[in-house]
C-alpha atoms as a PDB file:
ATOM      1  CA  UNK A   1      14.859 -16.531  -3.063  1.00  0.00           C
ATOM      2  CA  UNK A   2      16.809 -16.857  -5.922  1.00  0.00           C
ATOM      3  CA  UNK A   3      16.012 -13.887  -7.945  1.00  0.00           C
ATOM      4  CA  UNK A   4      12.977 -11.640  -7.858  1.00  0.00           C
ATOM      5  CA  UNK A   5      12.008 -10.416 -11.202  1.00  0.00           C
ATOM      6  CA  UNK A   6      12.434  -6.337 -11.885  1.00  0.00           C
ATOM      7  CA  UNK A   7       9.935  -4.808 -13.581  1.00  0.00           C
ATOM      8  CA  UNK A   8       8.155  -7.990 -14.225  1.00  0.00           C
ATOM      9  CA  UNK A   9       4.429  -7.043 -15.239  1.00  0.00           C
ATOM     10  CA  UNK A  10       5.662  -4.135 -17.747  1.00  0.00           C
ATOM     11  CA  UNK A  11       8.179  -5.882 -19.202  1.00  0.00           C
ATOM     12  CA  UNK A  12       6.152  -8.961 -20.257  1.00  0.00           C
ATOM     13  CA  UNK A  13       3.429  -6.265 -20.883  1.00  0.00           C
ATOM     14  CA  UNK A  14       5.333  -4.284 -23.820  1.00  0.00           C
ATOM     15  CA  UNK A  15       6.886  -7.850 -25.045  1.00  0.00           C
ATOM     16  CA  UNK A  16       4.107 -10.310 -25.944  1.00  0.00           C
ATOM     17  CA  UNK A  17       2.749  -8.999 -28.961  1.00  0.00           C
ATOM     18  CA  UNK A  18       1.652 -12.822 -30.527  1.00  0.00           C
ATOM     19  CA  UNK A  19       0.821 -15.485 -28.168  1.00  0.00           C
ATOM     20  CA  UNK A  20       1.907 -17.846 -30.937  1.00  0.00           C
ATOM     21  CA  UNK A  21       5.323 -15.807 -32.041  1.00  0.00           C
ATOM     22  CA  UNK A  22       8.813 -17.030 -30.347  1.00  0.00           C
ATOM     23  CA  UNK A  23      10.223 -15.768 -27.852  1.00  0.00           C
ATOM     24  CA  UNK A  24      13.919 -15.022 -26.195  1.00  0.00           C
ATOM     25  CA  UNK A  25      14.671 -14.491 -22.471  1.00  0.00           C
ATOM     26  CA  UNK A  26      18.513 -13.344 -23.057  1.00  0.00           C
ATOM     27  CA  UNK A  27      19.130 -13.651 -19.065  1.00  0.00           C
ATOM     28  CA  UNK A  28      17.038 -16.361 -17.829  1.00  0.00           C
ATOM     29  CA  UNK A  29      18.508 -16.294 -13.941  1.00  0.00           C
ATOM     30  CA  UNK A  30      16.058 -17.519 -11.598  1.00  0.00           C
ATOM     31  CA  UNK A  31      13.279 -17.891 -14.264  1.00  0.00           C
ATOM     32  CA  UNK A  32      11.067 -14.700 -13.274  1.00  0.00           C
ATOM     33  CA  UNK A  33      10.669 -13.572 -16.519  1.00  0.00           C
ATOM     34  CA  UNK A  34      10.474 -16.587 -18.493  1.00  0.00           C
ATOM     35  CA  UNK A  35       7.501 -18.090 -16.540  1.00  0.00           C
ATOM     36  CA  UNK A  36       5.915 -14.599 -16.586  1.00  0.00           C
ATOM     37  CA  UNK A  37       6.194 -14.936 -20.965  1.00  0.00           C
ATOM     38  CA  UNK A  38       5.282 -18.770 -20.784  1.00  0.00           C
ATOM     39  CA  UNK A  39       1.871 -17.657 -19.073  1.00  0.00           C
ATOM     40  CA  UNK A  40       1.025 -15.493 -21.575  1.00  0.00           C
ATOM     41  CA  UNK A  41       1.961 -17.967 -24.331  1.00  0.00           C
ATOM     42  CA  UNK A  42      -0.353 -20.110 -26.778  1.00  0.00           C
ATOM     43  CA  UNK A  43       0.933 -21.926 -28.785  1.00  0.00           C
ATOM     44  CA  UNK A  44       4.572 -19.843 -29.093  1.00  0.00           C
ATOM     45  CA  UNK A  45       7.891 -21.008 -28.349  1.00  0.00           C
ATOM     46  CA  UNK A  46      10.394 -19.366 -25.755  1.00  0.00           C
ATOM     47  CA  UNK A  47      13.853 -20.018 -25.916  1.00  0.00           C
ATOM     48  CA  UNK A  48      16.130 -18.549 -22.764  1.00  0.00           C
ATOM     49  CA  UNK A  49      19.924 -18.021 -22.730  1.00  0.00           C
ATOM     50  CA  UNK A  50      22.528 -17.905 -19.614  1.00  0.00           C
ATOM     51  CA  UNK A  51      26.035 -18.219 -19.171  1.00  0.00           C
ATOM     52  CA  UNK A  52      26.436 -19.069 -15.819  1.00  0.00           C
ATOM     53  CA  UNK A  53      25.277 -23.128 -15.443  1.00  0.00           C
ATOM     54  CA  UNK A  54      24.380 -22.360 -12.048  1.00  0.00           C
ATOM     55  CA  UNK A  55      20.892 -21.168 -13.833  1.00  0.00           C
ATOM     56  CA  UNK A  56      20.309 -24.922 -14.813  1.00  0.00           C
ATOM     57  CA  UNK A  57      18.895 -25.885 -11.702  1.00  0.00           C
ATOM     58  CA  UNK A  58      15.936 -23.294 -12.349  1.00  0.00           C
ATOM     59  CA  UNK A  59      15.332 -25.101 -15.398  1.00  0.00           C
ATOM     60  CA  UNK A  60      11.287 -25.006 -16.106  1.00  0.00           C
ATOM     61  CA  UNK A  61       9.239 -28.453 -17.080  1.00  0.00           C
ATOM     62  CA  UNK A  62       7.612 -26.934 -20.298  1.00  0.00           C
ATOM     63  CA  UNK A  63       8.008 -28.500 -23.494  1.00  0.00           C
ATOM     64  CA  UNK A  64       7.807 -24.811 -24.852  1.00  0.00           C
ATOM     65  CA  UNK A  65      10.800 -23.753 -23.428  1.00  0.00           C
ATOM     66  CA  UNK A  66      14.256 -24.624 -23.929  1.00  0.00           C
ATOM     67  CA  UNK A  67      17.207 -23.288 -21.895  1.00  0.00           C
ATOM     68  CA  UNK A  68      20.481 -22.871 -23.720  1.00  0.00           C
ATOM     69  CA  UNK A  69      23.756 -22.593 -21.716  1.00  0.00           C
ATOM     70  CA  UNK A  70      25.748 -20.215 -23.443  1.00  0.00           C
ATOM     71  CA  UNK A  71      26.080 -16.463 -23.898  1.00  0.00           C
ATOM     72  CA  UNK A  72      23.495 -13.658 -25.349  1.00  0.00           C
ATOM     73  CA  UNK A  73      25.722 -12.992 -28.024  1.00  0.00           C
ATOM     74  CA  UNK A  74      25.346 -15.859 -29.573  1.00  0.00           C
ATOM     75  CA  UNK A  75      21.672 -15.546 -29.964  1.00  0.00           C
ATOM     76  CA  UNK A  76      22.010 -15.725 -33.735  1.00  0.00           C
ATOM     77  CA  UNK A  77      23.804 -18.623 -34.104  1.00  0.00           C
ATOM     78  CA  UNK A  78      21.455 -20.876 -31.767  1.00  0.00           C
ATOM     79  CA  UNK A  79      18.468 -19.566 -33.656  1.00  0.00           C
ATOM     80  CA  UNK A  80      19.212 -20.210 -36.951  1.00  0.00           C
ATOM     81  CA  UNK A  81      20.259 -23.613 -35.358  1.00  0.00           C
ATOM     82  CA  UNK A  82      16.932 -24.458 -34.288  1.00  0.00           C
ATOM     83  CA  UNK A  83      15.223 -23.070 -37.423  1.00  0.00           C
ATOM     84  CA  UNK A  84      13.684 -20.437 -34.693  1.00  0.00           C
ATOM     85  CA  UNK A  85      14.122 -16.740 -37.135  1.00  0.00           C
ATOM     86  CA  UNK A  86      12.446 -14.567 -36.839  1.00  0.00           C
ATOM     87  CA  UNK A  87      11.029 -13.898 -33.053  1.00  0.00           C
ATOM     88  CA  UNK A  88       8.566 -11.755 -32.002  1.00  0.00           C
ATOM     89  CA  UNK A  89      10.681 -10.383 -28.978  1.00  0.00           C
ATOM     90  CA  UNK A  90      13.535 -10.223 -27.013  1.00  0.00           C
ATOM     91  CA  UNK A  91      13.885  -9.941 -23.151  1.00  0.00           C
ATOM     92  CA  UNK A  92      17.187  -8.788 -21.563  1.00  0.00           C
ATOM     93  CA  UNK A  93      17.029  -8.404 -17.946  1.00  0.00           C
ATOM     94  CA  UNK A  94      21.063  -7.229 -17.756  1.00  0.00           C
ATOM     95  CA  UNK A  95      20.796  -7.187 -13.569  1.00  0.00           C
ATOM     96  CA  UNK A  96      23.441  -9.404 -12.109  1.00  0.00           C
ATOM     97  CA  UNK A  97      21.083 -12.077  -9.861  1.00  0.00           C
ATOM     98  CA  UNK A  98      20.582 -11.966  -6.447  1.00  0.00           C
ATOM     99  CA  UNK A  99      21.348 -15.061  -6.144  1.00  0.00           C
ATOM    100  CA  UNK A 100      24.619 -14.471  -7.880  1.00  0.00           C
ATOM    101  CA  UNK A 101      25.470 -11.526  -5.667  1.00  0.00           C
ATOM    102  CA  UNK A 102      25.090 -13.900  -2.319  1.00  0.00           C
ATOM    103  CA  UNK A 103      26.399 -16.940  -3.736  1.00  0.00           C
ATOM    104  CA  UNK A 104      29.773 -17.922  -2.270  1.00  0.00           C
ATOM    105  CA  UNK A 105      32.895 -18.191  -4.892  1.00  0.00           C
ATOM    106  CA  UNK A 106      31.646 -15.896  -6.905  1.00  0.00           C
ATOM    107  CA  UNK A 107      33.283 -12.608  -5.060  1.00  0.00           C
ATOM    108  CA  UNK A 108      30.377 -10.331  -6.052  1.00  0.00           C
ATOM    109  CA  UNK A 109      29.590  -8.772  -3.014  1.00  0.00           C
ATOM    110  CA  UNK A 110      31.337  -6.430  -0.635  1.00  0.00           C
ATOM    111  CA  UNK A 111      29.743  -7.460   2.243  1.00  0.00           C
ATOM    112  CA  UNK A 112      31.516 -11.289   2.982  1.00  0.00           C
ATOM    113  CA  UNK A 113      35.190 -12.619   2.368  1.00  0.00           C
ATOM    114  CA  UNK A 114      35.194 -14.460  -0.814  1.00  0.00           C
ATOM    115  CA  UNK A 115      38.064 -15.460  -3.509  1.00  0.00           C
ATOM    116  CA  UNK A 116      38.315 -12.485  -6.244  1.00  0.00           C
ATOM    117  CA  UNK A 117      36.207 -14.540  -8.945  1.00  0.00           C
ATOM    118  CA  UNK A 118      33.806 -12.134 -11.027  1.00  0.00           C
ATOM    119  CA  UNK A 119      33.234 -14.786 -13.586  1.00  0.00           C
ATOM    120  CA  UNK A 120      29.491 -14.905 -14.674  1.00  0.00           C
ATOM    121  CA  UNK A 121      30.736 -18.109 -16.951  1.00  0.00           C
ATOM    122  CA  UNK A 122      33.455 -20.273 -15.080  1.00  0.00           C
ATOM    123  CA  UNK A 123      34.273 -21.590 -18.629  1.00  0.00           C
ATOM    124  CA  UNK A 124      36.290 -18.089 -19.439  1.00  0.00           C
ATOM    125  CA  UNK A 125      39.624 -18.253 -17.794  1.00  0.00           C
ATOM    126  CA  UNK A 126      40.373 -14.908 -17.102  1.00  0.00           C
ATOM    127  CA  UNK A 127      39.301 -13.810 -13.425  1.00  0.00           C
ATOM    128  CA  UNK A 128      38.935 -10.819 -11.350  1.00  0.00           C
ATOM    129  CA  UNK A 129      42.312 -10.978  -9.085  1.00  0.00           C
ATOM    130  CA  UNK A 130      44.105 -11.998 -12.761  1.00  0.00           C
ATOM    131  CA  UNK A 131      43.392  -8.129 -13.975  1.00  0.00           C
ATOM    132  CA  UNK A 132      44.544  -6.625 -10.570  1.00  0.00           C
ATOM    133  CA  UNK A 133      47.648  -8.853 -10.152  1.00  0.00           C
ATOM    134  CA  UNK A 134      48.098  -8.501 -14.346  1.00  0.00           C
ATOM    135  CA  UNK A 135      47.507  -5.565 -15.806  1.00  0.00           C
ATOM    136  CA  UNK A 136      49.387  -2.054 -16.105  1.00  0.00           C
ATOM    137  CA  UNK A 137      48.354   0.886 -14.144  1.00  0.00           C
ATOM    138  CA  UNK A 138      47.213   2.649 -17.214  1.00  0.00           C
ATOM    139  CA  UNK A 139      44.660  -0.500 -17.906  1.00  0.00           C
ATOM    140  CA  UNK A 140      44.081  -0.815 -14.511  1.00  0.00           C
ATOM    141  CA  UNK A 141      42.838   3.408 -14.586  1.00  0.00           C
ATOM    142  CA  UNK A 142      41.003   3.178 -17.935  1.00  0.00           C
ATOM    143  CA  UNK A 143      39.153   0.477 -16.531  1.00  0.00           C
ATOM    144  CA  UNK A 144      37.603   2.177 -13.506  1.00  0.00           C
ATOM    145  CA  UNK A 145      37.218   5.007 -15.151  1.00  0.00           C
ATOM    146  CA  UNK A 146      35.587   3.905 -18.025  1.00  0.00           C
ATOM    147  CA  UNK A 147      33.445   0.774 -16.325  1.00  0.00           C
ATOM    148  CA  UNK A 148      32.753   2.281 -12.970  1.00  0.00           C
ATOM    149  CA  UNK A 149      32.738   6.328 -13.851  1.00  0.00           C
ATOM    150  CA  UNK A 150      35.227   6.778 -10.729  1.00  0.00           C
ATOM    151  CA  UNK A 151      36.556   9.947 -10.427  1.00  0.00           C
ATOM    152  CA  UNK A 152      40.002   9.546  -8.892  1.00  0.00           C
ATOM    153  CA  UNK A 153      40.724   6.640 -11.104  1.00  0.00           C
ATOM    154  CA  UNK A 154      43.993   6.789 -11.461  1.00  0.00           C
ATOM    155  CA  UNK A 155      45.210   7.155  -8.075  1.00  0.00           C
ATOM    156  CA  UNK A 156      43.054   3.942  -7.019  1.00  0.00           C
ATOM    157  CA  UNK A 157      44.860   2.363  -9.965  1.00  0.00           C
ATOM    158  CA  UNK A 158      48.093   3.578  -8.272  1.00  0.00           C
ATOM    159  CA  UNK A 159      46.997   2.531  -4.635  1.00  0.00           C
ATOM    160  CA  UNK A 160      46.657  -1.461  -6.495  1.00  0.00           C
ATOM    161  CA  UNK A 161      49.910  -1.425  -7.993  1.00  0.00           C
ATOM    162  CA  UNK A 162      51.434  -0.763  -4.683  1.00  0.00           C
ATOM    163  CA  UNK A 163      49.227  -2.876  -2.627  1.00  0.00           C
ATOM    164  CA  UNK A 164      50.193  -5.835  -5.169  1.00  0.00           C
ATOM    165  CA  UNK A 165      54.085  -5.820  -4.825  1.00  0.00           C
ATOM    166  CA  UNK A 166      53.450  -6.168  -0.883  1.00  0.00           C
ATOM    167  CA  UNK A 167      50.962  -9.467  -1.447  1.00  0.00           C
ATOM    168  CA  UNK A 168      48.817 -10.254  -4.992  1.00  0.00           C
ATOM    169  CA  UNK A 169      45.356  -9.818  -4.837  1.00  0.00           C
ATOM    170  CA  UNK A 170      43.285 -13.189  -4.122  1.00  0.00           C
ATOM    171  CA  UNK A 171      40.226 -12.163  -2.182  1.00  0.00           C
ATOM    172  CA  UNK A 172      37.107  -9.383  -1.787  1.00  0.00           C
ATOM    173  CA  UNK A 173      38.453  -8.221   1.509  1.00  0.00           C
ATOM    174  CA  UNK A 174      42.002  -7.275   0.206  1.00  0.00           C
ATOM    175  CA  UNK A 175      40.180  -5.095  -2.834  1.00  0.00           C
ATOM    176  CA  UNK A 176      37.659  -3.452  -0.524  1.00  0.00           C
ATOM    177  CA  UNK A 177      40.936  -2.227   1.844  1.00  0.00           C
ATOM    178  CA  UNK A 178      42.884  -0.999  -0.965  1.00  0.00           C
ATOM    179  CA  UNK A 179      40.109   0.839  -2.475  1.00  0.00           C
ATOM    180  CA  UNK A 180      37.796   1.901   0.634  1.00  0.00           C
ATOM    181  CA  UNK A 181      40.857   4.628   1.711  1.00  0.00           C
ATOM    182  CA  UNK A 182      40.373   6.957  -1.264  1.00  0.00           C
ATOM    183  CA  UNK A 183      36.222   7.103  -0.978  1.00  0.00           C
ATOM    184  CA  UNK A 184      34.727   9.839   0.048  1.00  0.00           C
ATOM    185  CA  UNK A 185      33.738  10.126   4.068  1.00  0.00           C
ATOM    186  CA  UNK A 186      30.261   8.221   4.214  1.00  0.00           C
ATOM    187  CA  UNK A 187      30.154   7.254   0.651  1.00  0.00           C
ATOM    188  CA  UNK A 188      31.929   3.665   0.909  1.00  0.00           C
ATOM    189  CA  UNK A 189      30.196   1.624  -0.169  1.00  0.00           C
ATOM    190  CA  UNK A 190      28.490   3.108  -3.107  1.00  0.00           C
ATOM    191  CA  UNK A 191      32.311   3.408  -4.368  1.00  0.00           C
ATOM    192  CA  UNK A 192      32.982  -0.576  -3.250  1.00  0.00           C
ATOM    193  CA  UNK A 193      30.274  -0.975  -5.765  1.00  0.00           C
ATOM    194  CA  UNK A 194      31.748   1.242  -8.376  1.00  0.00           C
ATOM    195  CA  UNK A 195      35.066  -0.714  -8.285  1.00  0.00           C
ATOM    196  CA  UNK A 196      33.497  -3.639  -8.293  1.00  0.00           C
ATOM    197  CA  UNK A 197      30.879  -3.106 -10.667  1.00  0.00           C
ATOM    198  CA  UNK A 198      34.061  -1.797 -13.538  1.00  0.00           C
ATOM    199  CA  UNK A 199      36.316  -5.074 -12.633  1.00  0.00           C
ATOM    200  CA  UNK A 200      33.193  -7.653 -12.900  1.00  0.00           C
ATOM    201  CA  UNK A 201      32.233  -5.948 -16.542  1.00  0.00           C
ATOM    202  CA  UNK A 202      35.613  -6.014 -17.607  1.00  0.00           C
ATOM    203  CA  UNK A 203      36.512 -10.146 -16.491  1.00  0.00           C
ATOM    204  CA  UNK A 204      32.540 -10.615 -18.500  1.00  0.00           C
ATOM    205  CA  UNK A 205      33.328  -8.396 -21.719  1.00  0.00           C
ATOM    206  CA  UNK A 206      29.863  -7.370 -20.416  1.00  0.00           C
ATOM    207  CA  UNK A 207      29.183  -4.202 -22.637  1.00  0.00           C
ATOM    208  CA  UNK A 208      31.484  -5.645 -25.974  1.00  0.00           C
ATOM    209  CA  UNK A 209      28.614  -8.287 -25.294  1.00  0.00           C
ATOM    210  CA  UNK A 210      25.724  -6.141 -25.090  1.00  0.00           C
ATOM    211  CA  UNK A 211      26.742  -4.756 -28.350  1.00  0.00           C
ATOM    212  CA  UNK A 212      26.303  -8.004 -29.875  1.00  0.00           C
ATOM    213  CA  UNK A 213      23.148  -9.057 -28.250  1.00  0.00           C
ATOM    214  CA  UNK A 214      21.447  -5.581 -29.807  1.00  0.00           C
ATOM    215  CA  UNK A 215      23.330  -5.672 -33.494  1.00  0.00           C
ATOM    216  CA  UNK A 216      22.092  -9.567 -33.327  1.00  0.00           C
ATOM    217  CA  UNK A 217      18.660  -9.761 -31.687  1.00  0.00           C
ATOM    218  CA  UNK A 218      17.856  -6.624 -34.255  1.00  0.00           C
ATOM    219  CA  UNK A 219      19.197  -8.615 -37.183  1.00  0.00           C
ATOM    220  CA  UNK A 220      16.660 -12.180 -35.712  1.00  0.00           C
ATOM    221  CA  UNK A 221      13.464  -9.771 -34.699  1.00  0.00           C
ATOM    222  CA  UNK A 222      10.592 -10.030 -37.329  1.00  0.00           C
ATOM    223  CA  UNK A 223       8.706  -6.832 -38.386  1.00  0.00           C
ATOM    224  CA  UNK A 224       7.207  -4.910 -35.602  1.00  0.00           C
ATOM    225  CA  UNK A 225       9.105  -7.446 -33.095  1.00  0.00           C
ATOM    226  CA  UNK A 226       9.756  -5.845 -29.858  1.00  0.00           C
ATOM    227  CA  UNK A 227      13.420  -5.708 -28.021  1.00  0.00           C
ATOM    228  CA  UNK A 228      12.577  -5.142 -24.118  1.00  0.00           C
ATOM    229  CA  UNK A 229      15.838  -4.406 -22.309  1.00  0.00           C
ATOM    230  CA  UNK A 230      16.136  -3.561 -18.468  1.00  0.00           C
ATOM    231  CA  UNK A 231      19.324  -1.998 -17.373  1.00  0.00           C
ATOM    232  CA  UNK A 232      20.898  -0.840 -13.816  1.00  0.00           C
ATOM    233  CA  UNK A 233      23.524   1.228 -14.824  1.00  0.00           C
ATOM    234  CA  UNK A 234      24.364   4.575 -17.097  1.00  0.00           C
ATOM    235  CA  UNK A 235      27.125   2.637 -18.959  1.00  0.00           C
ATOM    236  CA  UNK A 236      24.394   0.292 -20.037  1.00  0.00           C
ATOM    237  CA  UNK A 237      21.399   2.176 -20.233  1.00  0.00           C
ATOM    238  CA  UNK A 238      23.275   5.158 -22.713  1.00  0.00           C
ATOM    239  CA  UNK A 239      24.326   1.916 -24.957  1.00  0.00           C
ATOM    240  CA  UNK A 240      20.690   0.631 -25.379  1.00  0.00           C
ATOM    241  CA  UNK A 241      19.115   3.942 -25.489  1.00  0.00           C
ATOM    242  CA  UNK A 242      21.217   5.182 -28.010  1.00  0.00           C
ATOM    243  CA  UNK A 243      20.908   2.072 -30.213  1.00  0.00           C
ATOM    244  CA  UNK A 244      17.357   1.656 -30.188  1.00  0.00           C
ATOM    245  CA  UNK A 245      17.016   5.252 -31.104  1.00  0.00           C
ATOM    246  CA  UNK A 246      19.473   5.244 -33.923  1.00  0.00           C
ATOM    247  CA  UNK A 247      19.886   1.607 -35.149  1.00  0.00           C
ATOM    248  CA  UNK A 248      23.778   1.587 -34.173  1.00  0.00           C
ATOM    249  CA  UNK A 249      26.271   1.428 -31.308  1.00  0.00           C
ATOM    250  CA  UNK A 250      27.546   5.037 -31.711  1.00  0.00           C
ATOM    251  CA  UNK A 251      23.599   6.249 -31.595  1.00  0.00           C
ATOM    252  CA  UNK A 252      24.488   7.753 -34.692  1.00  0.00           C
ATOM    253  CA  UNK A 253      21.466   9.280 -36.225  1.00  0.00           C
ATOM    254  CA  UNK A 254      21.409   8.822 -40.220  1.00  0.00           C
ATOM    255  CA  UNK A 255      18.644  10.969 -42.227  1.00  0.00           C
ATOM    256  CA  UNK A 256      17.487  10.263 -45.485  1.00  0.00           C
ATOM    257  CA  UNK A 257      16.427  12.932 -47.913  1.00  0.00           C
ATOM    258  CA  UNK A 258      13.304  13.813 -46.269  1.00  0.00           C
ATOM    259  CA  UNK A 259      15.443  14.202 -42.803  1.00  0.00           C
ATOM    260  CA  UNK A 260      13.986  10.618 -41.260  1.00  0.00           C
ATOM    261  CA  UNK A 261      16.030   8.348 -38.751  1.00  0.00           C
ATOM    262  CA  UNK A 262      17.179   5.499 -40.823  1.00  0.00           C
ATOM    263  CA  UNK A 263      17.013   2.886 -38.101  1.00  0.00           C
ATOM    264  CA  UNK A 264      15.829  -0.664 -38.207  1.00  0.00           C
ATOM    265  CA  UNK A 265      14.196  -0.178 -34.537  1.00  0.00           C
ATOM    266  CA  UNK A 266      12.216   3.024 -33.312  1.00  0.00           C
ATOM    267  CA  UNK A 267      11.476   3.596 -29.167  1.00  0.00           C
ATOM    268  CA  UNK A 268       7.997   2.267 -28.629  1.00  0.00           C
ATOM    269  CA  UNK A 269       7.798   4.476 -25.173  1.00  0.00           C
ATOM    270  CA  UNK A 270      10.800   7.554 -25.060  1.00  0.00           C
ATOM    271  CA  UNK A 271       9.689   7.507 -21.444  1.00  0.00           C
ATOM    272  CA  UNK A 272      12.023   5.661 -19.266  1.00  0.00           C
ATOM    273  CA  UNK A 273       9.915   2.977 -17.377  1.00  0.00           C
ATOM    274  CA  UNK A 274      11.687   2.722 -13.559  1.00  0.00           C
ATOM    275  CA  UNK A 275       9.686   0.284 -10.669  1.00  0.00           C
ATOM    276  CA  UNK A 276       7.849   1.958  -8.501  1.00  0.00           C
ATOM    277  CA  UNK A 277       7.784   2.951  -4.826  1.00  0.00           C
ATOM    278  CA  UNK A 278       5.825  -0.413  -4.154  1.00  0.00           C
ATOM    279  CA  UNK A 279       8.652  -2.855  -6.109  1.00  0.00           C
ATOM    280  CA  UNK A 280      11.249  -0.919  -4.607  1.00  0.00           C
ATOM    281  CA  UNK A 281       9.850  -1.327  -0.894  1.00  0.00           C
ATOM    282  CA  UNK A 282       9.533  -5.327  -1.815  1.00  0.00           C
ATOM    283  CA  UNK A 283      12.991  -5.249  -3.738  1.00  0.00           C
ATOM    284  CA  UNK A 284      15.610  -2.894  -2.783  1.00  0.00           C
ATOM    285  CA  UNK A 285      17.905  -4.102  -5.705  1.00  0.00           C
ATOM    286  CA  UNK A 286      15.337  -2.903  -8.238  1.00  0.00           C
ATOM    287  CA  UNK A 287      15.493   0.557  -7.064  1.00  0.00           C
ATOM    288  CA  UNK A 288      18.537   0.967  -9.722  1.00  0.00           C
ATOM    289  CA  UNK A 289      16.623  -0.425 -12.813  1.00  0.00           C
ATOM    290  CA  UNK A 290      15.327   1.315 -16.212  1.00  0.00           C
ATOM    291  CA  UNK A 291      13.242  -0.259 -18.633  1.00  0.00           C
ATOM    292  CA  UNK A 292      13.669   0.662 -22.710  1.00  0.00           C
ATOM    293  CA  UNK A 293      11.384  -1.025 -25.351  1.00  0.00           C
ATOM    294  CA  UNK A 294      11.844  -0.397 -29.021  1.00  0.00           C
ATOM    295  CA  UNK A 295      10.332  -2.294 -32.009  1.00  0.00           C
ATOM    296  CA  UNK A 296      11.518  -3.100 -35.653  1.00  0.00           C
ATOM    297  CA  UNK A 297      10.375  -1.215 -38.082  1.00  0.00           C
ATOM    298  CA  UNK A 298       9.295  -2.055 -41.301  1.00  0.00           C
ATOM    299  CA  UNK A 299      11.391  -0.096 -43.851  1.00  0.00           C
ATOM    300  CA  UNK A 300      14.252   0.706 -41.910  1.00  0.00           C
ATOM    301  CA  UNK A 301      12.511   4.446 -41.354  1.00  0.00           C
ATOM    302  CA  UNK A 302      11.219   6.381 -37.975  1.00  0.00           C
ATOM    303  CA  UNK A 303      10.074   9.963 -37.668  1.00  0.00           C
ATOM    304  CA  UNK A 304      12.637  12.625 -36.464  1.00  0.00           C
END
């Protein structure tokens, strides 16, 4: 199985809005979602996005769709290539694959020996063993701190630096022994994934990137377009919720005179959608995953 969507039916649900409109799937992986949107198509367009070229070999035979190798945040420029502005709705399903979790050379997963990769595109040159065997201790701290909310960051930091002057970091085995010492009895592995989780969004640029994909796909979404985003993690989920409440990437809340949010998008639903018991049961991986919606708005304007 190469990916199985999260939150599939809701998130196709809230997006469709015009079965003739255009659409973007802004992590096309596997092709869950965008199959899911091409079934509920007409006569509408759907163009999907992903870095990682692996993705091409889930390409779909539709003459509706076209799959465009290349990073989210450079949605605008590929749609005002193809003439394609404004859409109807945007689909970002930020969950790194399945498929990209197993696959060998990638070095996402704790669980089997694997060179120290992390690169979602192999065209960047900058991998994950580069920023262990490169960067200061202070970086090295700010990064797990900041990226993977760990709470002794700074000593782990401290524990690399040593373990590098002995032998530099090449694989997923050599990380996991540095940094499995300072967890907490029983709690391993959720901090594995911590450390792993702040080094893989720091080799992708992955949040500097989500920025852009929300300033952007705002900027290309028609009135009363919807953005659909589904996150599985705070770092994430505090960007998009704050920027679809507040129209920028502080979450900033400007008033006009009459004390109204002046914000190109307003939340559709301020309820957090999360899978239920029965997804969760079927995918463990979605268990993790929260589901924002928020549409454009005509004049810029949304209650308090």
């Amino acid at each position: 199985m190469y990916h199985i969507p999260v939150l599939l039916q809701e998130s196709v649900d809230n997006l469709i809005t015009d079965p003739d409109g255009i659409y973007i799937d802004a992590t096309f992986g596997g092709g869950g979602h965008s199959r899911e949107i091409l079934k509920r198509l007409k006569n509408g367009k759907l163009f999907s996005f992903d870095q990682d070229e692996d993705s091409n070999r889930n390409v779909i035979d539709d003459e509706r769709c076209m799959l465009i190798n290349a990073n989210f945040k450079y949605i605008k420029n590929f749609m005002r290539y193809f003439d394609a502005i404004p859409v109807s709705g945007i689909l970002a399903d930020l969950g790194i694959s399945s498929y990209q979790i197993d696959a060998k050379g990638k070095g996402f997963s704790i669980r089997h020996e694997d060179a120290l990769d992390l690169r979602m595109d192999k065209r960047k040159s900058k991998k994950g063993n580069d920023v262990l065997n490169e960067y200061s201790e202070y970086e090295l701290a700010r990064i797990f701190k900041n990226y993977g909310e760990i709470k002794n960051s700074g000593r782990l930091a401290s524990e690399i630096c040593q373990a590098r002057k002995e032998k530099t970091f090449q694989t997923t085995s050599q990380l996991v022994d540095a940094a499995k010492k300072l967890a907490r009895r029983g709690r391993e592995n959720k901090y594995l994934a911590q450390v792993f989780q702040a080094l893989r969004i720091e080799v992708n640029d992955e949040l500097d990137n989500l920025k852009e994909l929300l300033i952007k796909g705002t900027e290309i979404l028609q009135n009363r377009g919807r953005f659909v985003v589904i996150a599985y993690h705070s770092l994430e989920d505090r960007l998009v919720k704050n920027f679809f409440r507040s129209g920028n990437i502080e979450g900033r809340l400007d008033k006009d005179f009459f004390g109204n949010v002046s914000s190109p998008l307003k939340p559709v639903d301020h309820k957090l959608i999360t899978p239920g018991e029965k997804e969760i049961r079927e995918n463990p991986r979605s268990r993790s995953a929260r589901m924002r919606i928020a549409e454009k708005t005509e004049h810029g304007h949304h209650g308090k």
